[in-house]
N, C-alpha and C. Protein backbone atom coordinates (compact mmCIF):
# COMPACT_ATOMS: atom_id res chain seq x y z
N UNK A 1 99.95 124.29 108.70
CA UNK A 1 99.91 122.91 108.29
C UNK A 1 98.87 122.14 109.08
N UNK A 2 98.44 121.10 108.40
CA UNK A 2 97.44 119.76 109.42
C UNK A 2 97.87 119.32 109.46
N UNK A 3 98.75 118.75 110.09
CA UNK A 3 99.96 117.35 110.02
C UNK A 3 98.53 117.23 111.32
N UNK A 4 99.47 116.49 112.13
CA UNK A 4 99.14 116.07 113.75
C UNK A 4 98.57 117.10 114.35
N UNK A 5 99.90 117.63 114.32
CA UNK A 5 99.78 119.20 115.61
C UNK A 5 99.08 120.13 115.39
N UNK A 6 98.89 120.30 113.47
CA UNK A 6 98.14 121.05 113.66
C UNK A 6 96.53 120.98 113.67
N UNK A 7 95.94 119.71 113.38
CA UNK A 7 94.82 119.25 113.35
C UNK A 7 94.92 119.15 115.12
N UNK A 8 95.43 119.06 116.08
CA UNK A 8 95.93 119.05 117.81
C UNK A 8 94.88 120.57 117.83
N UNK A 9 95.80 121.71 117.49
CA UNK A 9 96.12 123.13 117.67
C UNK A 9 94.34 123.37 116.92
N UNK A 10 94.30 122.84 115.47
CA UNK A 10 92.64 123.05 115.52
C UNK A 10 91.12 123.12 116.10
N UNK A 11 91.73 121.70 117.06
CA UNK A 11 90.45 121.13 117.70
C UNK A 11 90.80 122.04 119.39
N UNK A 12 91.51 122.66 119.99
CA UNK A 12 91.80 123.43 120.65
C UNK A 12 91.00 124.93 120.19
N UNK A 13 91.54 125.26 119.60
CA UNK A 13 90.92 126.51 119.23
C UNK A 13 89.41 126.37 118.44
N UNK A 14 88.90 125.58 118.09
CA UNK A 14 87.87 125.24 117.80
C UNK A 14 86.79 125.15 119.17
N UNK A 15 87.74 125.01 120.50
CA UNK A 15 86.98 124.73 121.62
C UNK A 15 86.37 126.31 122.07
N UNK A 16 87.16 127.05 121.73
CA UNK A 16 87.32 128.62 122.00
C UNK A 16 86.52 129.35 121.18
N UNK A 17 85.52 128.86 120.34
CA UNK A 17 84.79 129.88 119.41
C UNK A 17 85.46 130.03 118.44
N UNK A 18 87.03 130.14 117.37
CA UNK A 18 87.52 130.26 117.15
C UNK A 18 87.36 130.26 115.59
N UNK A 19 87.01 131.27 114.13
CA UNK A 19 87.35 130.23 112.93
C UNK A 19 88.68 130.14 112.86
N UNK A 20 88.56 128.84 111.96
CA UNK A 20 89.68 128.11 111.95
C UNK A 20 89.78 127.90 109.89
N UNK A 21 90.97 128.40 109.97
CA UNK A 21 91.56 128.13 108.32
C UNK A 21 93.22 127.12 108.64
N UNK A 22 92.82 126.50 107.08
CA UNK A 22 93.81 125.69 107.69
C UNK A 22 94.54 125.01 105.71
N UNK A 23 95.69 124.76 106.26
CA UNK A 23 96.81 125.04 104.57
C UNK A 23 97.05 123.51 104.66
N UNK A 24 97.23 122.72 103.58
CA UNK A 24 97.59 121.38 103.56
C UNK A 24 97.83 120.65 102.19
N UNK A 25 98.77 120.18 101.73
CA UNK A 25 99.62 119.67 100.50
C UNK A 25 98.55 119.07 99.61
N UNK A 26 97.84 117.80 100.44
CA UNK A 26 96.56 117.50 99.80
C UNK A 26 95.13 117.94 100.53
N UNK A 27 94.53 119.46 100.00
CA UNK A 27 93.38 119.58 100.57
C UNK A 27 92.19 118.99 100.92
N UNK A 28 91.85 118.35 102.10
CA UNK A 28 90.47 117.46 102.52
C UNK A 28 90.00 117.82 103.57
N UNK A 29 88.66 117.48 104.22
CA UNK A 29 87.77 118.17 105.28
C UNK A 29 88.73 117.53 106.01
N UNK A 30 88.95 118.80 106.84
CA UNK A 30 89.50 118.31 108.39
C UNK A 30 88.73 118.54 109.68
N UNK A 31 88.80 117.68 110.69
CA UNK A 31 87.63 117.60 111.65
C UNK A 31 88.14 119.04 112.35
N UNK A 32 87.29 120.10 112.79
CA UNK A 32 87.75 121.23 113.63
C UNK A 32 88.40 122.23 112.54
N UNK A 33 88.36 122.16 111.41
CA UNK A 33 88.79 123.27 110.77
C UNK A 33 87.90 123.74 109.59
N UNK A 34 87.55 125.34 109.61
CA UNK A 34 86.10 125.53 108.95
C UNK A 34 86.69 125.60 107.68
N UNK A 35 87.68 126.06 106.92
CA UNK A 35 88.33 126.28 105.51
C UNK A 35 89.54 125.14 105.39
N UNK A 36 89.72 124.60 104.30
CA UNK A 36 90.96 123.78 104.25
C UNK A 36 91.56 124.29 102.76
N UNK A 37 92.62 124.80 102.57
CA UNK A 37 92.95 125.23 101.04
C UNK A 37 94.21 124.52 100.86
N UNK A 38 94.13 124.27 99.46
CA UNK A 38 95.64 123.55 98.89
C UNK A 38 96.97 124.77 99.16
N UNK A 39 97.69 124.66 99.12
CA UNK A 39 99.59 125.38 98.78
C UNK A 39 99.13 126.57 98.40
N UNK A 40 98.49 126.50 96.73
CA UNK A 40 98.38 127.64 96.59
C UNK A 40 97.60 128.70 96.66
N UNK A 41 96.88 128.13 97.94
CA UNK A 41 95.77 129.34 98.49
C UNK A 41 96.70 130.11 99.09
N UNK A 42 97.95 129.68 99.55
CA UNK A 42 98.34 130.28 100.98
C UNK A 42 98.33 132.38 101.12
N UNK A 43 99.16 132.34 99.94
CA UNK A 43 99.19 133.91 99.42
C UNK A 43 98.25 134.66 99.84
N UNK A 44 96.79 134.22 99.36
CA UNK A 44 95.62 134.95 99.83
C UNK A 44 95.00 134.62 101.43
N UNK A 45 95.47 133.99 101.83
CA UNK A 45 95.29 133.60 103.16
C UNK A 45 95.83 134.63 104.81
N UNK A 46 97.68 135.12 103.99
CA UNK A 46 97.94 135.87 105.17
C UNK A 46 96.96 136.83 105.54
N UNK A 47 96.08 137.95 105.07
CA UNK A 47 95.46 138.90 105.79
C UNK A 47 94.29 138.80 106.58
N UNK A 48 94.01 137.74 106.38
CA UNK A 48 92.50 136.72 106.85
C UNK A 48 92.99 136.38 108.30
N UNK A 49 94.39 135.84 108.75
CA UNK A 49 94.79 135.66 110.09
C UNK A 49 94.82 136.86 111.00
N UNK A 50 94.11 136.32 112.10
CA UNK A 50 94.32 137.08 113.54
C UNK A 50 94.82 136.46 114.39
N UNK A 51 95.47 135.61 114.15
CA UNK A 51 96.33 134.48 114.61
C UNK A 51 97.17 133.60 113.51
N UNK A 52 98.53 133.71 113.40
CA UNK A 52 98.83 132.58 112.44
C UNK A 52 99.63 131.76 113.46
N UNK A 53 99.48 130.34 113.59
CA UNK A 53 100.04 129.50 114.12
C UNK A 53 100.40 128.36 112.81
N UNK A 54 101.92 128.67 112.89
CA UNK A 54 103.02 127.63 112.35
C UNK A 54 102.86 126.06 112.44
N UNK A 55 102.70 125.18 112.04
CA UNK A 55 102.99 123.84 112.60
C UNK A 55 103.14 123.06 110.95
N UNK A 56 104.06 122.98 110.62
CA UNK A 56 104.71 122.45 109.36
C UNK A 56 106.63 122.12 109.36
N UNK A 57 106.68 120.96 108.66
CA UNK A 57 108.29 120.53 108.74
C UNK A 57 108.49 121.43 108.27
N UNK A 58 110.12 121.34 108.81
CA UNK A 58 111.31 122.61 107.73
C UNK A 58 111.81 121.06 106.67
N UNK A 59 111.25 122.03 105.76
CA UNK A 59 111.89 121.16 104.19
C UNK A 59 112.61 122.65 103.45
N UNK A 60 113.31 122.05 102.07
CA UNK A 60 113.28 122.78 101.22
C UNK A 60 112.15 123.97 100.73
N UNK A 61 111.22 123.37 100.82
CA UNK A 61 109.53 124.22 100.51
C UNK A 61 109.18 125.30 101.64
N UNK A 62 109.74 124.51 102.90
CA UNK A 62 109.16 125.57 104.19
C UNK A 62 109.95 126.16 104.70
N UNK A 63 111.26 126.77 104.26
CA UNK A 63 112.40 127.23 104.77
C UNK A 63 111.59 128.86 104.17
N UNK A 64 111.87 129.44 105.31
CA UNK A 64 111.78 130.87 105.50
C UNK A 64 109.87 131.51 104.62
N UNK A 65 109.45 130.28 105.08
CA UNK A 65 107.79 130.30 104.51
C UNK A 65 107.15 131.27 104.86
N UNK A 66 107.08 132.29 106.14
CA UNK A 66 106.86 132.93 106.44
C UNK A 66 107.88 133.99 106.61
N UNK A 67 107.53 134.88 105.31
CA UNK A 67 108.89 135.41 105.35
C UNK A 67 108.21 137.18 105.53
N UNK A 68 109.45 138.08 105.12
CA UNK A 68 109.04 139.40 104.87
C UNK A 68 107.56 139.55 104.25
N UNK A 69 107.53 138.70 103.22
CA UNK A 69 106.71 139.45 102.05
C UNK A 69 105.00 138.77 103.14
N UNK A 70 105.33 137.49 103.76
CA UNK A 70 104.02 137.49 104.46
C UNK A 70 103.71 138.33 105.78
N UNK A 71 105.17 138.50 106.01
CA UNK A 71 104.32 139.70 107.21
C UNK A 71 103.80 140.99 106.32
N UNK A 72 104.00 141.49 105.49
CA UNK A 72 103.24 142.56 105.20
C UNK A 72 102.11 142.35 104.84
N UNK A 73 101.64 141.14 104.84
CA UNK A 73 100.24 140.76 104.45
C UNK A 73 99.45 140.57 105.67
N UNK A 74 100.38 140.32 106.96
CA UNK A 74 98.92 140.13 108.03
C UNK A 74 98.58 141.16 108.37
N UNK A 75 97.93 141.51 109.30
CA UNK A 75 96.79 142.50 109.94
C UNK A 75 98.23 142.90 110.78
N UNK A 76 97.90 144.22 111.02
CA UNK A 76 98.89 144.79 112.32
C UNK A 76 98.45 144.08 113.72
N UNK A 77 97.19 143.51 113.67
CA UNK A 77 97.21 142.87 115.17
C UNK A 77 97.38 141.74 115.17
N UNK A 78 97.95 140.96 114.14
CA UNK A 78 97.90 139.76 114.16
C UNK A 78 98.90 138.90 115.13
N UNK A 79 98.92 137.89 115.29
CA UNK A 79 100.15 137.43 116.51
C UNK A 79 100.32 136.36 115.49
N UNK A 80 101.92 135.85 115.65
CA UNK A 80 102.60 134.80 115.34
C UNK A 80 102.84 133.69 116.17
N UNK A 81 102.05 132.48 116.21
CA UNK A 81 102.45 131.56 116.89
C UNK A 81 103.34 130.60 116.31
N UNK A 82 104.78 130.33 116.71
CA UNK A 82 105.53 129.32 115.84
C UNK A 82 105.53 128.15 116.51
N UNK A 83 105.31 126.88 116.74
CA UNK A 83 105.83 125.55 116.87
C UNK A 83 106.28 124.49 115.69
N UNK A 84 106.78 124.84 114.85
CA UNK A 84 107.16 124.15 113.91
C UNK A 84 108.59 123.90 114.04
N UNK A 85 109.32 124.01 113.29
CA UNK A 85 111.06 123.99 113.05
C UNK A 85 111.42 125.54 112.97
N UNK A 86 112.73 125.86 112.98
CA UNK A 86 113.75 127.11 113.40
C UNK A 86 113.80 126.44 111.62
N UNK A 87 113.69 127.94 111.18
CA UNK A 87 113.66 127.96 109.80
C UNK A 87 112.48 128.69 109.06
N UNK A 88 111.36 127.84 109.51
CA UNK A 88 110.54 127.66 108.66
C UNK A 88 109.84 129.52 108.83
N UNK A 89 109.98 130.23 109.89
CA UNK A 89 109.98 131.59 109.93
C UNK A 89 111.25 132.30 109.68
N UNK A 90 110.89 133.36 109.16
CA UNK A 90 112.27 134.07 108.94
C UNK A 90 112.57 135.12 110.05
N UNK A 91 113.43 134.86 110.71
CA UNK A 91 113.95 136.01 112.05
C UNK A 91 114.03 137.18 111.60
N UNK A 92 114.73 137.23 111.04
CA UNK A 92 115.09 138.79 110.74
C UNK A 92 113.96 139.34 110.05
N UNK A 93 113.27 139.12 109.04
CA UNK A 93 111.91 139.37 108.87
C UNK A 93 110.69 139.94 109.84
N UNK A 94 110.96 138.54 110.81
CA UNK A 94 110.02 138.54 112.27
C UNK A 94 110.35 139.72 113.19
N UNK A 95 111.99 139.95 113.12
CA UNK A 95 112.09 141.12 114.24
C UNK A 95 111.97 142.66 113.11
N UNK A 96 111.97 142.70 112.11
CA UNK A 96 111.43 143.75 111.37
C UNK A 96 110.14 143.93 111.22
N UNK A 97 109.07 143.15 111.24
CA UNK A 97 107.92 143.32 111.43
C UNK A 97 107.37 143.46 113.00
N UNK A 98 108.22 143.14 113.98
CA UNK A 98 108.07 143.67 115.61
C UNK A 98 108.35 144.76 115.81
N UNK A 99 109.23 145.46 114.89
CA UNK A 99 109.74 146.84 115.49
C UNK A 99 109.21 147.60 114.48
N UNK A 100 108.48 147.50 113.01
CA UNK A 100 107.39 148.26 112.93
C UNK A 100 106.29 148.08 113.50
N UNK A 101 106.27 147.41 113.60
CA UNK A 101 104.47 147.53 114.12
C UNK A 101 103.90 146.36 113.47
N UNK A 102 104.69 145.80 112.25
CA UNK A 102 103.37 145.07 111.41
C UNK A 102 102.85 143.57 111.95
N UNK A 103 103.14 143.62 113.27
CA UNK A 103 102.16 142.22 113.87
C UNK A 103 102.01 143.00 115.03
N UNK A 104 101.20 142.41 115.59
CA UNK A 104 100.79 142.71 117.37
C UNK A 104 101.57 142.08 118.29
N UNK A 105 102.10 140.66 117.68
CA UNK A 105 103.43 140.19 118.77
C UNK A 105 103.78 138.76 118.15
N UNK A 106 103.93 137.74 119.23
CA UNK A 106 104.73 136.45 118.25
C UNK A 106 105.19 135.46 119.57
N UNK A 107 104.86 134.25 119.72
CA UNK A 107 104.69 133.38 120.07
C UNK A 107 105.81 132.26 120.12
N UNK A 108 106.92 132.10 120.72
CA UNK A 108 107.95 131.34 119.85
C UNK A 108 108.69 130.46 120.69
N UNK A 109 108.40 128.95 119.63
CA UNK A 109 108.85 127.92 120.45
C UNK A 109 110.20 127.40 119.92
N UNK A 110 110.55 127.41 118.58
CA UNK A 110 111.08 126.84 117.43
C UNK A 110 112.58 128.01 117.25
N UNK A 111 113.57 128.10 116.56
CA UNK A 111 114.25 129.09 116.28
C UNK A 111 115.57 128.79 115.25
N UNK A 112 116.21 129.24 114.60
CA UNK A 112 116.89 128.99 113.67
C UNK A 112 118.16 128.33 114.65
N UNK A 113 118.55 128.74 115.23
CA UNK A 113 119.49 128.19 116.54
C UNK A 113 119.26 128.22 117.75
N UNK A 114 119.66 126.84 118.37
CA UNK A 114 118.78 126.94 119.59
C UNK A 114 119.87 126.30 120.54
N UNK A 115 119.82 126.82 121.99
CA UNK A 115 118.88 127.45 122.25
C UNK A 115 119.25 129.26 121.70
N UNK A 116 117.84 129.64 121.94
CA UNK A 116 118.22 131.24 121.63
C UNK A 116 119.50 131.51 122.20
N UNK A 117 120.14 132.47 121.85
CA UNK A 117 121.43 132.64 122.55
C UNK A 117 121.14 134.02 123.58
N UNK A 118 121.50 134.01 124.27
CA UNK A 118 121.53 134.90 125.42
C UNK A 118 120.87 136.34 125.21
N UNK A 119 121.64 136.81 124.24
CA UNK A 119 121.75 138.69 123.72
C UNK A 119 120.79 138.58 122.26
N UNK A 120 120.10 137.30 122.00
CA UNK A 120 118.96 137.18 121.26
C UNK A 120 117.93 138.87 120.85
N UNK A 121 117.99 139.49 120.03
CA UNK A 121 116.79 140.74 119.95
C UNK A 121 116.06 140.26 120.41
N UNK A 122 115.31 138.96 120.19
CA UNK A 122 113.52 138.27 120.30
C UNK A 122 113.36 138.23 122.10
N UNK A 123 114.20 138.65 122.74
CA UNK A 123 114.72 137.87 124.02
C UNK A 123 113.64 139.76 124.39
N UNK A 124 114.37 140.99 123.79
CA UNK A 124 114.02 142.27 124.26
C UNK A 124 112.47 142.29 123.90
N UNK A 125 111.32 141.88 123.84
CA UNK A 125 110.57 142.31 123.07
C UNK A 125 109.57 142.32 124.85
N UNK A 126 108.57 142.79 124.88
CA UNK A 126 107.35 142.44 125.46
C UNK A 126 106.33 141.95 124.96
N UNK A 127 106.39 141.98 123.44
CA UNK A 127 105.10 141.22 123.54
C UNK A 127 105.46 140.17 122.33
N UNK A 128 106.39 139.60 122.90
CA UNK A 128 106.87 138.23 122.45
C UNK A 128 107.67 137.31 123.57
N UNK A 129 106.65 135.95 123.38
CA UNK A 129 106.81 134.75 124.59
C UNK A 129 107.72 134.06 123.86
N UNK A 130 108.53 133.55 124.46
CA UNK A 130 109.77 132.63 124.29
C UNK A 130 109.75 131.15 124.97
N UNK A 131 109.38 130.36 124.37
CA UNK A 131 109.88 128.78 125.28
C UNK A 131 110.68 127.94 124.34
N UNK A 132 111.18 127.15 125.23
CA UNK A 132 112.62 126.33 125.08
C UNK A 132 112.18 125.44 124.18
N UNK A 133 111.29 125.62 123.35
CA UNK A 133 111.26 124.10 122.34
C UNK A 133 110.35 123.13 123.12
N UNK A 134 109.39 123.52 123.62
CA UNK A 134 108.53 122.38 124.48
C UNK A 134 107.42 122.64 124.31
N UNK A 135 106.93 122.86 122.67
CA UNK A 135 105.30 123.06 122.92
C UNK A 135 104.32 121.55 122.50
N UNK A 136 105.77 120.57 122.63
CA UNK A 136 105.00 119.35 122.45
C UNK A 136 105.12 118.90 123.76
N UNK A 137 105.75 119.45 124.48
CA UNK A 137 105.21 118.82 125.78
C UNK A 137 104.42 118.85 126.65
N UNK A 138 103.54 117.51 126.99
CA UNK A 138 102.59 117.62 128.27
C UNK A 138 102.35 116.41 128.88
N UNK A 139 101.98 116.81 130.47
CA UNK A 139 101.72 115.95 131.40
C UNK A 139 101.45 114.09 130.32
N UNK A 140 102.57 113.55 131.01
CA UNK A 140 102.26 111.88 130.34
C UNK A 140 103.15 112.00 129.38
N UNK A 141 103.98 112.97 128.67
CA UNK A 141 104.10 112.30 127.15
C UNK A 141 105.44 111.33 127.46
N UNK A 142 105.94 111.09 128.28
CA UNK A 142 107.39 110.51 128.70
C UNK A 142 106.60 109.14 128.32
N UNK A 143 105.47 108.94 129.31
CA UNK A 143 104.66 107.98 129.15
C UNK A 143 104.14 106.97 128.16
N UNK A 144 103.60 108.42 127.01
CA UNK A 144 103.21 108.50 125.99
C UNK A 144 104.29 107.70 125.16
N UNK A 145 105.30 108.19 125.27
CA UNK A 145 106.30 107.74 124.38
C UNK A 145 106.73 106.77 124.35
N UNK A 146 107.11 105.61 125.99
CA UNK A 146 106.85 104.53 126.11
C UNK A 146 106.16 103.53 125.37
N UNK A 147 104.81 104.31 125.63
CA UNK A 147 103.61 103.59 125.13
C UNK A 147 104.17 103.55 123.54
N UNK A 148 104.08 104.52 122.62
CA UNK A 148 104.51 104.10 121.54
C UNK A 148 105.37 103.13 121.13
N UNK A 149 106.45 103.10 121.76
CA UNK A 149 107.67 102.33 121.67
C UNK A 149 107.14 100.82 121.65
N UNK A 150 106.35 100.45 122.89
CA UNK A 150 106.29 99.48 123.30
C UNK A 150 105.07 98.57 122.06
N UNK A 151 103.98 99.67 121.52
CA UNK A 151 103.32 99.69 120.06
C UNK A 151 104.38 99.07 119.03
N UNK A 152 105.65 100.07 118.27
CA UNK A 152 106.18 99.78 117.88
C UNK A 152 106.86 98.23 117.55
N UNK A 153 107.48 97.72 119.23
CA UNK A 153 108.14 96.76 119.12
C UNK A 153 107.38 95.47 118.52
N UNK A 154 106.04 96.29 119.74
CA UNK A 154 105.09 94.57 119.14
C UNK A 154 105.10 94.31 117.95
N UNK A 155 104.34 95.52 116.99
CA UNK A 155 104.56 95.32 115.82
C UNK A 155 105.54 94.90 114.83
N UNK A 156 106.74 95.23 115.29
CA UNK A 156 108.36 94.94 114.09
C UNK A 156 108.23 93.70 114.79
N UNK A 157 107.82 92.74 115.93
CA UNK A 157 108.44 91.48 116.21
C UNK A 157 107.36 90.55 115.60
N UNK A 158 105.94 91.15 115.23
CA UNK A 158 104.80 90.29 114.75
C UNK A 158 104.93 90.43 112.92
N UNK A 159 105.72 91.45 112.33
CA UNK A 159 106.13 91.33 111.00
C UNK A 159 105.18 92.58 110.38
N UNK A 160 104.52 92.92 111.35
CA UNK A 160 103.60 94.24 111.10
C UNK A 160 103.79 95.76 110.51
N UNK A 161 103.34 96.68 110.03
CA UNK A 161 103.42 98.06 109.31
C UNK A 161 103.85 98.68 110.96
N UNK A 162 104.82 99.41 111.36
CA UNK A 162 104.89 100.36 112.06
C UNK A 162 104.45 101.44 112.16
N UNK A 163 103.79 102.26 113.67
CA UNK A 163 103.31 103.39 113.54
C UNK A 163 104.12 104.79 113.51
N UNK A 164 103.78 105.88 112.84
CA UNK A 164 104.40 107.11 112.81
C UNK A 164 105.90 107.15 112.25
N UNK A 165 105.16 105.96 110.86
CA UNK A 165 106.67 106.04 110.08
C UNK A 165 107.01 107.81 109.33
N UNK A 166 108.34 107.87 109.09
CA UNK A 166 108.87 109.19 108.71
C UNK A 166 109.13 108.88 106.97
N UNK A 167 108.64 109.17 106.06
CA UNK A 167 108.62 109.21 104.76
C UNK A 167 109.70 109.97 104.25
N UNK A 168 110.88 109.26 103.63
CA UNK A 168 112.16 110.16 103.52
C UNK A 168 111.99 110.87 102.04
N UNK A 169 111.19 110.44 101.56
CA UNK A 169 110.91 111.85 100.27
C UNK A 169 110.39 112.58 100.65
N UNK A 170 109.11 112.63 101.38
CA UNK A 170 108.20 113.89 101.96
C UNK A 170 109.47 114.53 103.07
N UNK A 171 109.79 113.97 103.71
CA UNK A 171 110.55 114.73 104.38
C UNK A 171 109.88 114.95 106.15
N UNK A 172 108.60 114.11 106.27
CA UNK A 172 108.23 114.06 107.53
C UNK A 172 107.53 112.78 107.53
């Protein structure tokens, strides 16, 4: 997805030499990303990744989006990076494609229940990283968040459009 994070996650890896493909509801040039395709590019897209990094809501649409049928489409070396929602990958999928072979490893911030629970499979792997749900966090954002807030108020007390409204049909 390009929401935020992932237009964030673009211009990052864009710093690194990196091409960059990138999936989005309404397709338009995005700054730091060399391909941008509508929904239904996505299909032809898994084998092209040597990296797939996740960053899309769990809706109805993105529940188990990355499922079986796309891991057999990436590259055996490919790595899974998730920061999106617990859902939007399919586990059991994910740990069937770890214990064949069909990714190189997997990246995981997000999880269908959280926290992972103790005796987790994803927990046995080596070449899968595990963090607690914090890949939005960094130095300042406590700060950060303040700062928004304090954005916010001005605005609802001056009669103004608020920032980083949540659209309850889209669903983000």
């Amino acid at each position: 997805g390009l929401g935020r994070t992932g237009q964030a996650v673009a211009a990052r890896l864009k710093v690194m030499g990196l091409n960059t493909l990138g999936v989005r509801a309404n397709p338009k040039d995005t700054a730091h990303v060399d391909e941008v395709h509508g929904l239904d590019a996505l299909g032809g897209l898994w084998e092209r990744a040597d990296f797939l990094v996740v960053c899309v809501p769990l809706l109805g649409s993105t529940r188990s989006l990355v499922s079986g049928a796309a891991f057999k489409k990436l590259k055996p070396s490919a790595v899974v990076i998730d920061v999106s929602r617990g859902g939007v990958v399919d586990e059991p999928a994910l740990i069937s494609a770890l214990d064949t072979g069909a990714i190189q490893g997997a990246g995981l911030d997000v999880f269908s229940t959280e926290p992972l629970a103790k005796g987790h499979r994803l927990w046995d792997y080596e070449n899968v990283v595990v963090t607690p749900h914090c890949s939005a966090v960094y130095a300042g954002w406590d700060l950060k968040s303040v700062e928004m807030f304090s954005e916010n108020l001005t605005r609802y007390r001056h009669g103004e459009t608020l920032a980083n409204i949540v659209d309850p049909v889209r669903g983000y």
